[in-house]
PDB file of N, CA and C in Angstrom:
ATOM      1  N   UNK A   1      19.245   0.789  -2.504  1.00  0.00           N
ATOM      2  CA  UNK A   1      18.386   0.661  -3.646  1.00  0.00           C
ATOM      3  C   UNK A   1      17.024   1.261  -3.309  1.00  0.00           C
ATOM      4  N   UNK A   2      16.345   1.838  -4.523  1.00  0.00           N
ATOM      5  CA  UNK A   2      14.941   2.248  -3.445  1.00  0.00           C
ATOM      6  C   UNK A   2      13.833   1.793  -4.938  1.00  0.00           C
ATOM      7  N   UNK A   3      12.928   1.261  -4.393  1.00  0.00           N
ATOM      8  CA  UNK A   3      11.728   0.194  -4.675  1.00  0.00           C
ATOM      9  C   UNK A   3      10.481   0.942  -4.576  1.00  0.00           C
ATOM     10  N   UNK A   4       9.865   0.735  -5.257  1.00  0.00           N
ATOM     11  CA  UNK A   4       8.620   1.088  -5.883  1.00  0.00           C
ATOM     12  C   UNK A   4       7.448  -0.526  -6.057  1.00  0.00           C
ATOM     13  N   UNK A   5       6.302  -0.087  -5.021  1.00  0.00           N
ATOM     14  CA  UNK A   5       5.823  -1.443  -4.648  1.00  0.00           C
ATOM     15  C   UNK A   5       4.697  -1.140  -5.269  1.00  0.00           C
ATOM     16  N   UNK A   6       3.420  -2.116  -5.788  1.00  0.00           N
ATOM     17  CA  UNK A   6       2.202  -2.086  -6.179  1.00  0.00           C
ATOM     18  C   UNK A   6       1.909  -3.178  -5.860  1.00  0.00           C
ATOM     19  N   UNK A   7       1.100  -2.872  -4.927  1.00  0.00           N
ATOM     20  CA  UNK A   7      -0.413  -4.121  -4.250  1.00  0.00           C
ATOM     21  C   UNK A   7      -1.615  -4.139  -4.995  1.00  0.00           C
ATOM     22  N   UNK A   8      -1.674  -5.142  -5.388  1.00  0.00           N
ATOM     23  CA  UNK A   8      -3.324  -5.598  -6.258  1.00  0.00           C
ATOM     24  C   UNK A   8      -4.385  -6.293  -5.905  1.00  0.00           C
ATOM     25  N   UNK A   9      -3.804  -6.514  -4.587  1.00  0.00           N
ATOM     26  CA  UNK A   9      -5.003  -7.639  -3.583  1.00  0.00           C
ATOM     27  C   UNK A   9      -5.242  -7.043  -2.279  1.00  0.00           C
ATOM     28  N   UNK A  10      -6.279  -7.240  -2.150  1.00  0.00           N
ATOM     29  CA  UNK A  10      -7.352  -6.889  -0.558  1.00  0.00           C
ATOM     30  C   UNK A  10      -5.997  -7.571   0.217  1.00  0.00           C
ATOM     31  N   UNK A  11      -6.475  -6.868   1.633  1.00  0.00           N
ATOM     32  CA  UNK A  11      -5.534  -7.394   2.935  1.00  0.00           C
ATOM     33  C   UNK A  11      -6.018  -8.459   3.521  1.00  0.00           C
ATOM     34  N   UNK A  12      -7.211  -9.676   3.405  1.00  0.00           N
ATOM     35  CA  UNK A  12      -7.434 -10.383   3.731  1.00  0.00           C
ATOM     36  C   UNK A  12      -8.060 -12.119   2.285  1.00  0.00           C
ATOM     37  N   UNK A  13      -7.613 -11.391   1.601  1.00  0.00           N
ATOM     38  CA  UNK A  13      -8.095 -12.334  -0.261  1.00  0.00           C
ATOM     39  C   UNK A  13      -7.037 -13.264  -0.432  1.00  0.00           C
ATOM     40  N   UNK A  14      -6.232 -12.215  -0.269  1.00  0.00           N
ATOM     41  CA  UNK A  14      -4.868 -13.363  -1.132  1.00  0.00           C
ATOM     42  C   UNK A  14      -3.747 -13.091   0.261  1.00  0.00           C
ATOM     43  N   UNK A  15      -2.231 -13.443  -0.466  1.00  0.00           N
ATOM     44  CA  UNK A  15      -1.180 -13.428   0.527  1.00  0.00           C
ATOM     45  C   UNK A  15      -0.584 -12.064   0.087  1.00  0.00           C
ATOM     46  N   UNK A  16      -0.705 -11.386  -0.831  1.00  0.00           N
ATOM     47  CA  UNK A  16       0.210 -10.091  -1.701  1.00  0.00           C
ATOM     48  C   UNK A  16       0.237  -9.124  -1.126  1.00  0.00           C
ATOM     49  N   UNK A  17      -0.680  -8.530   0.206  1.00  0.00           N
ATOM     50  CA  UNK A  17      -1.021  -7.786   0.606  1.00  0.00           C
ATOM     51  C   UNK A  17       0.647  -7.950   1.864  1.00  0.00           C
ATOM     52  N   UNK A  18       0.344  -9.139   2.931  1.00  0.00           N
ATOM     53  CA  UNK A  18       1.472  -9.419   3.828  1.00  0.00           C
ATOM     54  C   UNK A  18       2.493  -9.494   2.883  1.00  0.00           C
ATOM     55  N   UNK A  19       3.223 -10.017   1.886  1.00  0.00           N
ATOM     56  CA  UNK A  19       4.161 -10.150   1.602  1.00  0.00           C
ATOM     57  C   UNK A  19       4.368  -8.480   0.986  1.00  0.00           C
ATOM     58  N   UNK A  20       3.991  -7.930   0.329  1.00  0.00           N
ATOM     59  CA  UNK A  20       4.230  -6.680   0.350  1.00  0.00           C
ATOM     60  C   UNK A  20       4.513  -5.809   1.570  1.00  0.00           C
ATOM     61  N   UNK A  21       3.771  -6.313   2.735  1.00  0.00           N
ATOM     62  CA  UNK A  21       4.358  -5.125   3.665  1.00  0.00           C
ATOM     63  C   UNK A  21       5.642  -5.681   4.351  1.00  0.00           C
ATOM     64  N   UNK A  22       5.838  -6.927   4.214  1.00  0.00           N
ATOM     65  CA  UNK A  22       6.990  -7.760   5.070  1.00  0.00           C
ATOM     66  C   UNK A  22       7.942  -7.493   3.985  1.00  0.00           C
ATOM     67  N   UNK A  23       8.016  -7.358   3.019  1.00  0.00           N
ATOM     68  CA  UNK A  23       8.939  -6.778   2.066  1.00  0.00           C
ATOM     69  C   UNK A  23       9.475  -5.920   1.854  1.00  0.00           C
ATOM     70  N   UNK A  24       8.125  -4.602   2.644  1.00  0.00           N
ATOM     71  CA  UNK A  24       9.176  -3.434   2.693  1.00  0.00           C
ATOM     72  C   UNK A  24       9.631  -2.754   4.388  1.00  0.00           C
ATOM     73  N   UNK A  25       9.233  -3.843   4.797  1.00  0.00           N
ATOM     74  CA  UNK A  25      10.273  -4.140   6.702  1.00  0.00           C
ATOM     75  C   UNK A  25      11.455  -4.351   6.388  1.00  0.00           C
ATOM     76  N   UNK A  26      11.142  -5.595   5.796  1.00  0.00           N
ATOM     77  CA  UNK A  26      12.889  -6.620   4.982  1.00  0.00           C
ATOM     78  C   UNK A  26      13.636  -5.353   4.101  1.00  0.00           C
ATOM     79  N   UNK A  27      13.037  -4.365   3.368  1.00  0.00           N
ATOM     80  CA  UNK A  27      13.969  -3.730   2.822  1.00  0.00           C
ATOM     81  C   UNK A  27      14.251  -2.585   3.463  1.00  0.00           C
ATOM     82  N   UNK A  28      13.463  -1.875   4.344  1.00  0.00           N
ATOM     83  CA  UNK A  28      13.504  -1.007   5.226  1.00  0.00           C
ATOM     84  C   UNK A  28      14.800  -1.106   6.433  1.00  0.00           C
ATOM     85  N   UNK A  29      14.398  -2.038   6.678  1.00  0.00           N
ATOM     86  CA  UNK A  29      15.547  -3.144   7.859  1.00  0.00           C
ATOM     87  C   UNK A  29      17.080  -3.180   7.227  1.00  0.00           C
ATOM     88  N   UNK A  30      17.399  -3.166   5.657  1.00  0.00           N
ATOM     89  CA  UNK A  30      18.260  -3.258   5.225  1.00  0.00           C
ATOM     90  C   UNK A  30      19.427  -1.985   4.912  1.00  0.00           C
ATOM     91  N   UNK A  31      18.371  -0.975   5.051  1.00  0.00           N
ATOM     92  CA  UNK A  31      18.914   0.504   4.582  1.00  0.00           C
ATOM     93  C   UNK A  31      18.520   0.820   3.388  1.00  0.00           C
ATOM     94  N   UNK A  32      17.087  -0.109   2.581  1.00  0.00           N
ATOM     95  CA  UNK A  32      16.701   0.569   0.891  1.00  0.00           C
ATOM     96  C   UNK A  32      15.927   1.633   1.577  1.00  0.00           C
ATOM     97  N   UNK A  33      15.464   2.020   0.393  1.00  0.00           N
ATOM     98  CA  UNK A  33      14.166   2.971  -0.069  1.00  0.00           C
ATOM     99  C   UNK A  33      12.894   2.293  -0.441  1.00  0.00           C
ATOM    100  N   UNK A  34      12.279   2.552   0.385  1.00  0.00           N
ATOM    101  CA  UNK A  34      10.792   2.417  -0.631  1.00  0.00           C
ATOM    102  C   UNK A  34       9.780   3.814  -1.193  1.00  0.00           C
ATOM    103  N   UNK A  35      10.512   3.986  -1.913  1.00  0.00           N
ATOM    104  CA  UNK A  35      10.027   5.046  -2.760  1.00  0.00           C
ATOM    105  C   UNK A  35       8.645   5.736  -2.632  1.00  0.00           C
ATOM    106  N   UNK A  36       7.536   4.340  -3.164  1.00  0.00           N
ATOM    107  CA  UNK A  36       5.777   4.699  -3.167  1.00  0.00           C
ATOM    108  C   UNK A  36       5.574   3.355  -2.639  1.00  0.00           C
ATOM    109  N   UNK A  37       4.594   3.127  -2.521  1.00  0.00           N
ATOM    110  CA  UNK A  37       3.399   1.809  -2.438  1.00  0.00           C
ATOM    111  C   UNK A  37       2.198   2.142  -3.104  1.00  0.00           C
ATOM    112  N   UNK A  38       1.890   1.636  -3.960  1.00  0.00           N
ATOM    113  CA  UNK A  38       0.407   2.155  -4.924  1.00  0.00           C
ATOM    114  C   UNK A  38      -0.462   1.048  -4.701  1.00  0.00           C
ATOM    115  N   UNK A  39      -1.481   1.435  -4.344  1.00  0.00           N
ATOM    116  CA  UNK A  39      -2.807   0.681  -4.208  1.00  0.00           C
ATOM    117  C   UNK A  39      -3.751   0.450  -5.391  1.00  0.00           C
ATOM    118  N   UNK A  40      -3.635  -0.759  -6.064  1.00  0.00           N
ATOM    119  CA  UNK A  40      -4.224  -0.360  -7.631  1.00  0.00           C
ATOM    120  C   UNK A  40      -5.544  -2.062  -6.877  1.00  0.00           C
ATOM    121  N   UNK A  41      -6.243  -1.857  -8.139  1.00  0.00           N
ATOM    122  CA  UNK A  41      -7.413  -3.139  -7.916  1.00  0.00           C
ATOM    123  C   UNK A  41      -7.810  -2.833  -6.486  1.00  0.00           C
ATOM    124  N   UNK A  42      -8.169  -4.398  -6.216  1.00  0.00           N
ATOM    125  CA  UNK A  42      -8.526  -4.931  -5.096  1.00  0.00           C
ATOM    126  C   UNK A  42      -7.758  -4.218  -3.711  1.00  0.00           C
ATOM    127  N   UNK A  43      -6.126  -3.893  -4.270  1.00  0.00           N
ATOM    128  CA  UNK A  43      -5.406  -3.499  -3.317  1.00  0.00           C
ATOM    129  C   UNK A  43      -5.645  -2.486  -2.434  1.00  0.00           C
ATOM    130  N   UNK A  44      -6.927  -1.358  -2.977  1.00  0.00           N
ATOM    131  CA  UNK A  44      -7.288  -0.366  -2.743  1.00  0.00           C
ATOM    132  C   UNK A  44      -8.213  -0.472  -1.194  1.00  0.00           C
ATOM    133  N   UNK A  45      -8.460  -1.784  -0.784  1.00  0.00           N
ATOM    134  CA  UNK A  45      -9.028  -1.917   0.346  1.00  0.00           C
ATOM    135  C   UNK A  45      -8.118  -2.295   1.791  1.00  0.00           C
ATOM    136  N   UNK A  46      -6.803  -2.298   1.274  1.00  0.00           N
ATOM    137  CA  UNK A  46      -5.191  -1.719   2.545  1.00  0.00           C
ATOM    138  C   UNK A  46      -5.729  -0.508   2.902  1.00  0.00           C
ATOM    139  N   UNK A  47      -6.807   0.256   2.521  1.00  0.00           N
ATOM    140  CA  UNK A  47      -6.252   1.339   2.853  1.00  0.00           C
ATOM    141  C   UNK A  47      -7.643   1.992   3.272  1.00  0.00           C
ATOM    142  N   UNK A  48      -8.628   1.386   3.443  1.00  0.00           N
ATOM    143  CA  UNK A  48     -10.029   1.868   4.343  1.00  0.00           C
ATOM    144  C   UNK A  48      -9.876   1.690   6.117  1.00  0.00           C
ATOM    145  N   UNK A  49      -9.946   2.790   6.793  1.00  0.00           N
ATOM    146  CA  UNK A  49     -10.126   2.680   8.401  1.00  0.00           C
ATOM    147  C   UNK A  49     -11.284   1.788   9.058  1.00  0.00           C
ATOM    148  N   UNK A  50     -11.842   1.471   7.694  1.00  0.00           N
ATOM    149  CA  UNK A  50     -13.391   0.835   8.470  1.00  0.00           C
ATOM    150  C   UNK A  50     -12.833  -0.836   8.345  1.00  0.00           C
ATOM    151  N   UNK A  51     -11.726  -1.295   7.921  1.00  0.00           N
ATOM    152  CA  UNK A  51     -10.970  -2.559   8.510  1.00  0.00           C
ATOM    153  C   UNK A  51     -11.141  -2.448   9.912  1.00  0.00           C
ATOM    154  N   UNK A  52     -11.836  -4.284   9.969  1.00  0.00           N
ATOM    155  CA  UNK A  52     -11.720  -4.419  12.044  1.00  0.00           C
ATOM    156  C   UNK A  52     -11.307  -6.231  11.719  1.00  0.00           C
ATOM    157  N   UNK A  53     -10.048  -6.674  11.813  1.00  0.00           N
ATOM    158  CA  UNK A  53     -10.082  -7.892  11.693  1.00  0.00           C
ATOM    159  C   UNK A  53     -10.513  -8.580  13.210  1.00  0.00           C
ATOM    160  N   UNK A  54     -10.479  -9.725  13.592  1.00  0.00           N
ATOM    161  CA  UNK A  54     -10.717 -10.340  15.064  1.00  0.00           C
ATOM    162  C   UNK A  54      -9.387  -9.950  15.794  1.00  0.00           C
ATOM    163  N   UNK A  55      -9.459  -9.675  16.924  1.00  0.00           N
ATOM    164  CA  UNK A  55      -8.197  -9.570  17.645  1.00  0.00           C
ATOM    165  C   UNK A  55      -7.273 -10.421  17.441  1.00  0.00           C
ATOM    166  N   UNK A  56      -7.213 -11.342  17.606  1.00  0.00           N
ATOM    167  CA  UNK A  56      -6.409 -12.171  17.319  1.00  0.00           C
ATOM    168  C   UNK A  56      -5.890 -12.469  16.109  1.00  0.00           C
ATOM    169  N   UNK A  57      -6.408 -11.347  15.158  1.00  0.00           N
ATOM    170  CA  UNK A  57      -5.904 -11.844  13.812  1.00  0.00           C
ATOM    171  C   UNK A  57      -4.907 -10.325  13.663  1.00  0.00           C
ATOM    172  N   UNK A  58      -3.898 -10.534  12.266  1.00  0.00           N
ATOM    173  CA  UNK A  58      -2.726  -9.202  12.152  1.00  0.00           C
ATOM    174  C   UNK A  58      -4.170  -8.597  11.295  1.00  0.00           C
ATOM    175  N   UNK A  59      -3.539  -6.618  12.043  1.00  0.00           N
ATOM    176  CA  UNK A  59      -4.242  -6.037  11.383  1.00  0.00           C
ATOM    177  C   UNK A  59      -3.683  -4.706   9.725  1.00  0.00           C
ATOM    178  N   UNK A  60      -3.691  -5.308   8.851  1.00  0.00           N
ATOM    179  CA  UNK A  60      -2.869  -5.159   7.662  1.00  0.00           C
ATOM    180  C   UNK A  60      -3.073  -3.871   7.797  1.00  0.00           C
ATOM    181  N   UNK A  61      -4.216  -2.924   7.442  1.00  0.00           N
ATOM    182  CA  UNK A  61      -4.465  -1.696   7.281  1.00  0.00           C
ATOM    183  C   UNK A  61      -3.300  -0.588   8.454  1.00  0.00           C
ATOM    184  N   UNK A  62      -3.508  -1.472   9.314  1.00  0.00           N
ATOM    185  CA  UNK A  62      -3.156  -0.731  10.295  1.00  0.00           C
ATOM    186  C   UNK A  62      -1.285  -1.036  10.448  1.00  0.00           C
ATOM    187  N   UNK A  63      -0.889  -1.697  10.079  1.00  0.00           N
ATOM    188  CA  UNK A  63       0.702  -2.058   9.523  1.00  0.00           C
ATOM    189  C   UNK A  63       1.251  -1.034   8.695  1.00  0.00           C
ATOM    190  N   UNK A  64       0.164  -0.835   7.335  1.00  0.00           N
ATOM    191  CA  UNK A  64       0.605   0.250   6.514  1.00  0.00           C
ATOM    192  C   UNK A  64       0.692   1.329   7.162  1.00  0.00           C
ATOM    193  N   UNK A  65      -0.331   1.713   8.316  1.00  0.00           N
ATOM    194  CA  UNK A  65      -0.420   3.257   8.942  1.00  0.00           C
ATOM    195  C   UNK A  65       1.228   3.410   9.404  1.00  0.00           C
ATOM    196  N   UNK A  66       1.241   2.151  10.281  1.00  0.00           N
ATOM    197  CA  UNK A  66       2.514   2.651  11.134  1.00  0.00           C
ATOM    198  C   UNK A  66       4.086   2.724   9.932  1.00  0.00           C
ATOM    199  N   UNK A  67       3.763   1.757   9.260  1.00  0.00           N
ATOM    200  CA  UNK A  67       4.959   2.085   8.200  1.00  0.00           C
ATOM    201  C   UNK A  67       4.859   3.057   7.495  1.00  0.00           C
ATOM    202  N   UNK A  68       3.925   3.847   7.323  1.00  0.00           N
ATOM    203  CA  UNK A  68       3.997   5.143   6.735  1.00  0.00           C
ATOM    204  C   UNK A  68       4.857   6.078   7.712  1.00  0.00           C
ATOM    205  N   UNK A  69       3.866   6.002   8.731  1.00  0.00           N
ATOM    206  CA  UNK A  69       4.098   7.063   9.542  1.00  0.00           C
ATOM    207  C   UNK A  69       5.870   6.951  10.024  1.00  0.00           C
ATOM    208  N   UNK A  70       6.388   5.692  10.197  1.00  0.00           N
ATOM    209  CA  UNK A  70       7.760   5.588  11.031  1.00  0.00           C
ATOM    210  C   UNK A  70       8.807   5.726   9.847  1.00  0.00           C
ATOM    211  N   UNK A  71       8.542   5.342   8.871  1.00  0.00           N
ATOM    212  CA  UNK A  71       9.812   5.701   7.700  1.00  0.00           C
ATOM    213  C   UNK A  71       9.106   6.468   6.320  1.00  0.00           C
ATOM    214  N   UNK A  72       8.105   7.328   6.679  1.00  0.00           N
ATOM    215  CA  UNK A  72       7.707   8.787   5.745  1.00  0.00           C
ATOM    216  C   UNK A  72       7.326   7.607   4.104  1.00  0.00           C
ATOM    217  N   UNK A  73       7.029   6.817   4.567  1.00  0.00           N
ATOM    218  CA  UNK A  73       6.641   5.813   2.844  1.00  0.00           C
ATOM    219  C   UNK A  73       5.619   6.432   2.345  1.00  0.00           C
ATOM    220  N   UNK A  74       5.540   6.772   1.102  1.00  0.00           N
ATOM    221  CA  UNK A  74       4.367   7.581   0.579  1.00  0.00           C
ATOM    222  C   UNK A  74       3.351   5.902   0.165  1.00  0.00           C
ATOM    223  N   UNK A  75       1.996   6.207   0.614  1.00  0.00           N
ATOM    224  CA  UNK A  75       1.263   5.037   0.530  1.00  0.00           C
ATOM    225  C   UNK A  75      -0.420   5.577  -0.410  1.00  0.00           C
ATOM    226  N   UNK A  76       0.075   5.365  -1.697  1.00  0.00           N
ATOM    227  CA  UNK A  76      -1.009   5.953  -2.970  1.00  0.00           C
ATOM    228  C   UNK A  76      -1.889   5.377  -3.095  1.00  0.00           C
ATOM    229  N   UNK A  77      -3.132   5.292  -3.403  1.00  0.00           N
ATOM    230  CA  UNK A  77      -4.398   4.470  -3.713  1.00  0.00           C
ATOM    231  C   UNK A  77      -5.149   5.315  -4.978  1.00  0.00           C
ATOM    232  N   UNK A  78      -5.125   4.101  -5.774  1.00  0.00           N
ATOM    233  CA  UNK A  78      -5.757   4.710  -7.002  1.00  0.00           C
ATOM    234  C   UNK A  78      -7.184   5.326  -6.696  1.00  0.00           C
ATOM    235  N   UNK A  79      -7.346   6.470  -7.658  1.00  0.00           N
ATOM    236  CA  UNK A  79      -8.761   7.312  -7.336  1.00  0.00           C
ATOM    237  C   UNK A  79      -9.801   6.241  -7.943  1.00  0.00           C
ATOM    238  N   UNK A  80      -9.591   5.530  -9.236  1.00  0.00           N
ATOM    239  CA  UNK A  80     -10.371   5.389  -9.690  1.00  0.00           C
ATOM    240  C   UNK A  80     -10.863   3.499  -9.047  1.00  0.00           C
ATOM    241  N   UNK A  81      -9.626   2.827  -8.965  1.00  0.00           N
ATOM    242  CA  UNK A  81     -10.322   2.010  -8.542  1.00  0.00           C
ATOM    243  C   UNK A  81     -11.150   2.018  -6.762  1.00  0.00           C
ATOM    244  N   UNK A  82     -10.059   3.318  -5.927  1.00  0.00           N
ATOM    245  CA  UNK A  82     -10.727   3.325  -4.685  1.00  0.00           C
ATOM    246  C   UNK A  82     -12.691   3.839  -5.036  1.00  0.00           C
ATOM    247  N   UNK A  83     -12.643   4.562  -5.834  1.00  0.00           N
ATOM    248  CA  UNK A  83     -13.756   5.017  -6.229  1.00  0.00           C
ATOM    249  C   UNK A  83     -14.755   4.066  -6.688  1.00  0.00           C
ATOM    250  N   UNK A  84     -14.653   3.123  -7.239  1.00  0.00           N
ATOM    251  CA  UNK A  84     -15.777   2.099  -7.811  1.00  0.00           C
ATOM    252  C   UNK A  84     -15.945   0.934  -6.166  1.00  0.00           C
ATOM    253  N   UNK A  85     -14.773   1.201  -5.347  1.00  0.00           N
ATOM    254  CA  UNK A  85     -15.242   0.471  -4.294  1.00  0.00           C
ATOM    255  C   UNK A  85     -15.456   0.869  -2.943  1.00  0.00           C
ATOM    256  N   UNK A  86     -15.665   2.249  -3.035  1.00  0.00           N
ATOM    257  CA  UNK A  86     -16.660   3.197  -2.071  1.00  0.00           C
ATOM    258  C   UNK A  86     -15.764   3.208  -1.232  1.00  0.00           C
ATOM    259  N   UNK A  87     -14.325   3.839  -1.556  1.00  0.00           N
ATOM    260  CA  UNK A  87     -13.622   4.167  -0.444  1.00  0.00           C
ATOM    261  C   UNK A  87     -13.066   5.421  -1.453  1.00  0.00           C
ATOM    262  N   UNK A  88     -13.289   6.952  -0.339  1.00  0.00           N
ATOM    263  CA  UNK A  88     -12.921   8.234  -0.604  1.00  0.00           C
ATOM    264  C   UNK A  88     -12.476   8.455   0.765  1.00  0.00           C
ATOM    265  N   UNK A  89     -11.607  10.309   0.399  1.00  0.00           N
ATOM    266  CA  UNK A  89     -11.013  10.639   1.632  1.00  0.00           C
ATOM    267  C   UNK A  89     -11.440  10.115   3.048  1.00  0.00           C
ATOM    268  N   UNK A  90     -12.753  10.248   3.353  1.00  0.00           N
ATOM    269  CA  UNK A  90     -13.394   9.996   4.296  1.00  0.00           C
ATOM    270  C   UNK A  90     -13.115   8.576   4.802  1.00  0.00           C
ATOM    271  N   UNK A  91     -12.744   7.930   4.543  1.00  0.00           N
ATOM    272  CA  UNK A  91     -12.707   6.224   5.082  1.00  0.00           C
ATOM    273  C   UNK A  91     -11.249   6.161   4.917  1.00  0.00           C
ATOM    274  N   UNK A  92     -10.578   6.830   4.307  1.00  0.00           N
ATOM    275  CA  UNK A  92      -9.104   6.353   4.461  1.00  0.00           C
ATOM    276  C   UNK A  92      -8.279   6.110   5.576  1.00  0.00           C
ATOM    277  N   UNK A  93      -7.453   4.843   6.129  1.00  0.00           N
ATOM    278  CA  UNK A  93      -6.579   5.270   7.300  1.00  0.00           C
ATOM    279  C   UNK A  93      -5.533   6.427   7.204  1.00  0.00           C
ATOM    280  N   UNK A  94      -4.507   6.394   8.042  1.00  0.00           N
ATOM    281  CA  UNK A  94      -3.483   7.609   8.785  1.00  0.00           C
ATOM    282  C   UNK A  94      -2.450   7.034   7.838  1.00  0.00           C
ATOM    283  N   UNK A  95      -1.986   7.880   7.090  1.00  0.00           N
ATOM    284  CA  UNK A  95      -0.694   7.786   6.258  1.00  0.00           C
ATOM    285  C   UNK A  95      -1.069   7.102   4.776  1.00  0.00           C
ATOM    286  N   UNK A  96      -2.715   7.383   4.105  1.00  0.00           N
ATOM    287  CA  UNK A  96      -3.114   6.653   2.518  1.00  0.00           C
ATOM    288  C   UNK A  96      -3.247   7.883   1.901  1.00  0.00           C
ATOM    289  N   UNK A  97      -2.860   8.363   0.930  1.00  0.00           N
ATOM    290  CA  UNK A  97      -3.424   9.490   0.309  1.00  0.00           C
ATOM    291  C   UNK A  97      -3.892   8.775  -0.963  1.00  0.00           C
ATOM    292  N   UNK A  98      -5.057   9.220  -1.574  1.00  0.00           N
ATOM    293  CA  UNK A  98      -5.609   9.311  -3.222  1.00  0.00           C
ATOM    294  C   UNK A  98      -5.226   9.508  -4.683  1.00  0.00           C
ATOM    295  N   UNK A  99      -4.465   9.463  -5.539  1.00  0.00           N
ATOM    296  CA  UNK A  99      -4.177   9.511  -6.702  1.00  0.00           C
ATOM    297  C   UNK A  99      -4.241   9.230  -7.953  1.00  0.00           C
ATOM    298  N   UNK A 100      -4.066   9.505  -8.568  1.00  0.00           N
ATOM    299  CA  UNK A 100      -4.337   8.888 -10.113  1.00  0.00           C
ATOM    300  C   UNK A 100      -2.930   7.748 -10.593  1.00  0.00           C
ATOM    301  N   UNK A 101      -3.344   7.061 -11.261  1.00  0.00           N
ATOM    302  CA  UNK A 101      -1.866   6.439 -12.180  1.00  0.00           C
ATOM    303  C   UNK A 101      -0.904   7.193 -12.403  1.00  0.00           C
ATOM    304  N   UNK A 102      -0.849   8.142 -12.757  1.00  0.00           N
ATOM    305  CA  UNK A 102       0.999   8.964 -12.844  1.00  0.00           C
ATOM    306  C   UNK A 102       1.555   8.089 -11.545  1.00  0.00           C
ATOM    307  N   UNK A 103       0.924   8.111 -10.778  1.00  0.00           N
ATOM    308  CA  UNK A 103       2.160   8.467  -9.328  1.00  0.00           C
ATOM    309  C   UNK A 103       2.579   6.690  -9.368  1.00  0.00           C
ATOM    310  N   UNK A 104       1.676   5.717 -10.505  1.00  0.00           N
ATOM    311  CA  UNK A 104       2.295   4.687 -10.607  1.00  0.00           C
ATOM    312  C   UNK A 104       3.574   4.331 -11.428  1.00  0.00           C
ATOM    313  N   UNK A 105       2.708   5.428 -12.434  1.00  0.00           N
ATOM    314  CA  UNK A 105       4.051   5.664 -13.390  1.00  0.00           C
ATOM    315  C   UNK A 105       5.639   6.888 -13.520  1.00  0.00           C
ATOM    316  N   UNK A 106       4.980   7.310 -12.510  1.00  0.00           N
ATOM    317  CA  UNK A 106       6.267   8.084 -12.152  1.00  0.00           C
ATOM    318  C   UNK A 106       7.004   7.054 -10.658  1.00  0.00           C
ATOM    319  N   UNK A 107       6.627   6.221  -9.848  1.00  0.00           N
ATOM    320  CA  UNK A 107       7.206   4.890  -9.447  1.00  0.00           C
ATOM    321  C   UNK A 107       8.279   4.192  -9.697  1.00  0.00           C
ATOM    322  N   UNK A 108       7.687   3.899 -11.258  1.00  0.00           N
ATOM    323  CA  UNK A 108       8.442   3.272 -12.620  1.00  0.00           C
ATOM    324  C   UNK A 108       9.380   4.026 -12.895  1.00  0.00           C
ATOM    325  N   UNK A 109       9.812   5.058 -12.955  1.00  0.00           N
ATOM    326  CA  UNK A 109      10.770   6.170 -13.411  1.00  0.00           C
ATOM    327  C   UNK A 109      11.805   6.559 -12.267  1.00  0.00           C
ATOM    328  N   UNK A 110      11.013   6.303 -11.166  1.00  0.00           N
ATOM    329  CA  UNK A 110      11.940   6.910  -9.893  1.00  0.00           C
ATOM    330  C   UNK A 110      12.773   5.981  -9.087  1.00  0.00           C
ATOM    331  N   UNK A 111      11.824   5.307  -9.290  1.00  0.00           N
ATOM    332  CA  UNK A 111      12.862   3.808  -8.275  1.00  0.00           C
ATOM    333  C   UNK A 111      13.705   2.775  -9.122  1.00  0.00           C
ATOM    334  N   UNK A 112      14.433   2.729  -8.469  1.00  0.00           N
ATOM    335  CA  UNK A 112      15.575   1.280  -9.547  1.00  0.00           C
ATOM    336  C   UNK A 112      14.427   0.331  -9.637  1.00  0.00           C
ATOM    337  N   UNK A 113      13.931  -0.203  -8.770  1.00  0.00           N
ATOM    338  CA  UNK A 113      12.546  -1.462  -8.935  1.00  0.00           C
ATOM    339  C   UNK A 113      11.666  -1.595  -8.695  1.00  0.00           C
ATOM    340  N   UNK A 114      10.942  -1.730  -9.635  1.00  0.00           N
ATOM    341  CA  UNK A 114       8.911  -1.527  -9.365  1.00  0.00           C
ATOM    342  C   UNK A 114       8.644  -3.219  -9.155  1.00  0.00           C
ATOM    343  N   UNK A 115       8.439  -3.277  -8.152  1.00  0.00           N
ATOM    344  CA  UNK A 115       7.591  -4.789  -7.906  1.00  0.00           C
ATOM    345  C   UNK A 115       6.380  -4.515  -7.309  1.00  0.00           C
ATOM    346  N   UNK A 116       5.540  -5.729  -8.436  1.00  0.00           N
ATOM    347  CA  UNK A 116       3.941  -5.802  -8.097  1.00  0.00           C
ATOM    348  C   UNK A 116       3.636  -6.794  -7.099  1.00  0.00           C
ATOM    349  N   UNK A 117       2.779  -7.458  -6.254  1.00  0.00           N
ATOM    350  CA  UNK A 117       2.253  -7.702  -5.728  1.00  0.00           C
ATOM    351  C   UNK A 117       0.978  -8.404  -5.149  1.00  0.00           C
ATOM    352  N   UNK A 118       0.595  -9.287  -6.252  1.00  0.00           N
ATOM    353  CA  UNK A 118      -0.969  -9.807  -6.933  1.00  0.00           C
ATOM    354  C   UNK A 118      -1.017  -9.120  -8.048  1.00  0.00           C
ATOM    355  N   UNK A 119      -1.936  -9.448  -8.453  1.00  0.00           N
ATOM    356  CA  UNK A 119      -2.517  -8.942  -9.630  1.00  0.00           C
ATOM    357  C   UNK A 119      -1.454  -8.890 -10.854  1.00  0.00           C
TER     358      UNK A 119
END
């Protein structure tokens, strides 16, 4: 099956952020697809390099990098909301690219299941 995810919450606000990425381990782990991951709202802060949690704490931003990078997950962040919260190319981690809504709504079109995530 291949899944189409949207995160709406910061990596440290709510729980939507971990359960989204443990969701697409759990489906990764299984043999799905995860199609996209779109960064809409709040969610748009998964995806700044200038994240430093305490050592001892999981570091979310940096979860998405490696799941990009180890199973090619395309990982989208809206332009407009990254934009009202002062994150552009320049601050992004390894494996976030920038986009507009199509690539949420072409998500919707491409994957058998779009599940959101907060918000």
């Amino acid at each position: 099956m291949k899944f189409g995810l949207m995160v709406g919450e910061g990596p440290y606000t709510h729980q939507a952020a971990d359960s989204a990425w443990q969701f697409a381990r759990a489906a990764l782990d299984k043999g799905h697809e995860i199609q996209r991951v779109f960064f809409y709202h709040d969610g748009v802060n998964n995806a700044t390099k200038l994240t430093e949690p305490p050592q001892d704490d999981r570091h979310i931003v940096n979860r998405w990098s490696a799941l990009a990078a180890e199973h090619k997950v395309d990982l989208v962040v809206c332009v407009a909301a990254a934009l009202r919260r002062g994150i552009t190319d320049a601050v992004l981690a390894p494996g976030f690219r920038i986009s507009g809504l199509g690539q949420l709504v072409d998500s919707g079109i491409k994957a058998d299941r779009l599940i959101t995530f907060g918000d």
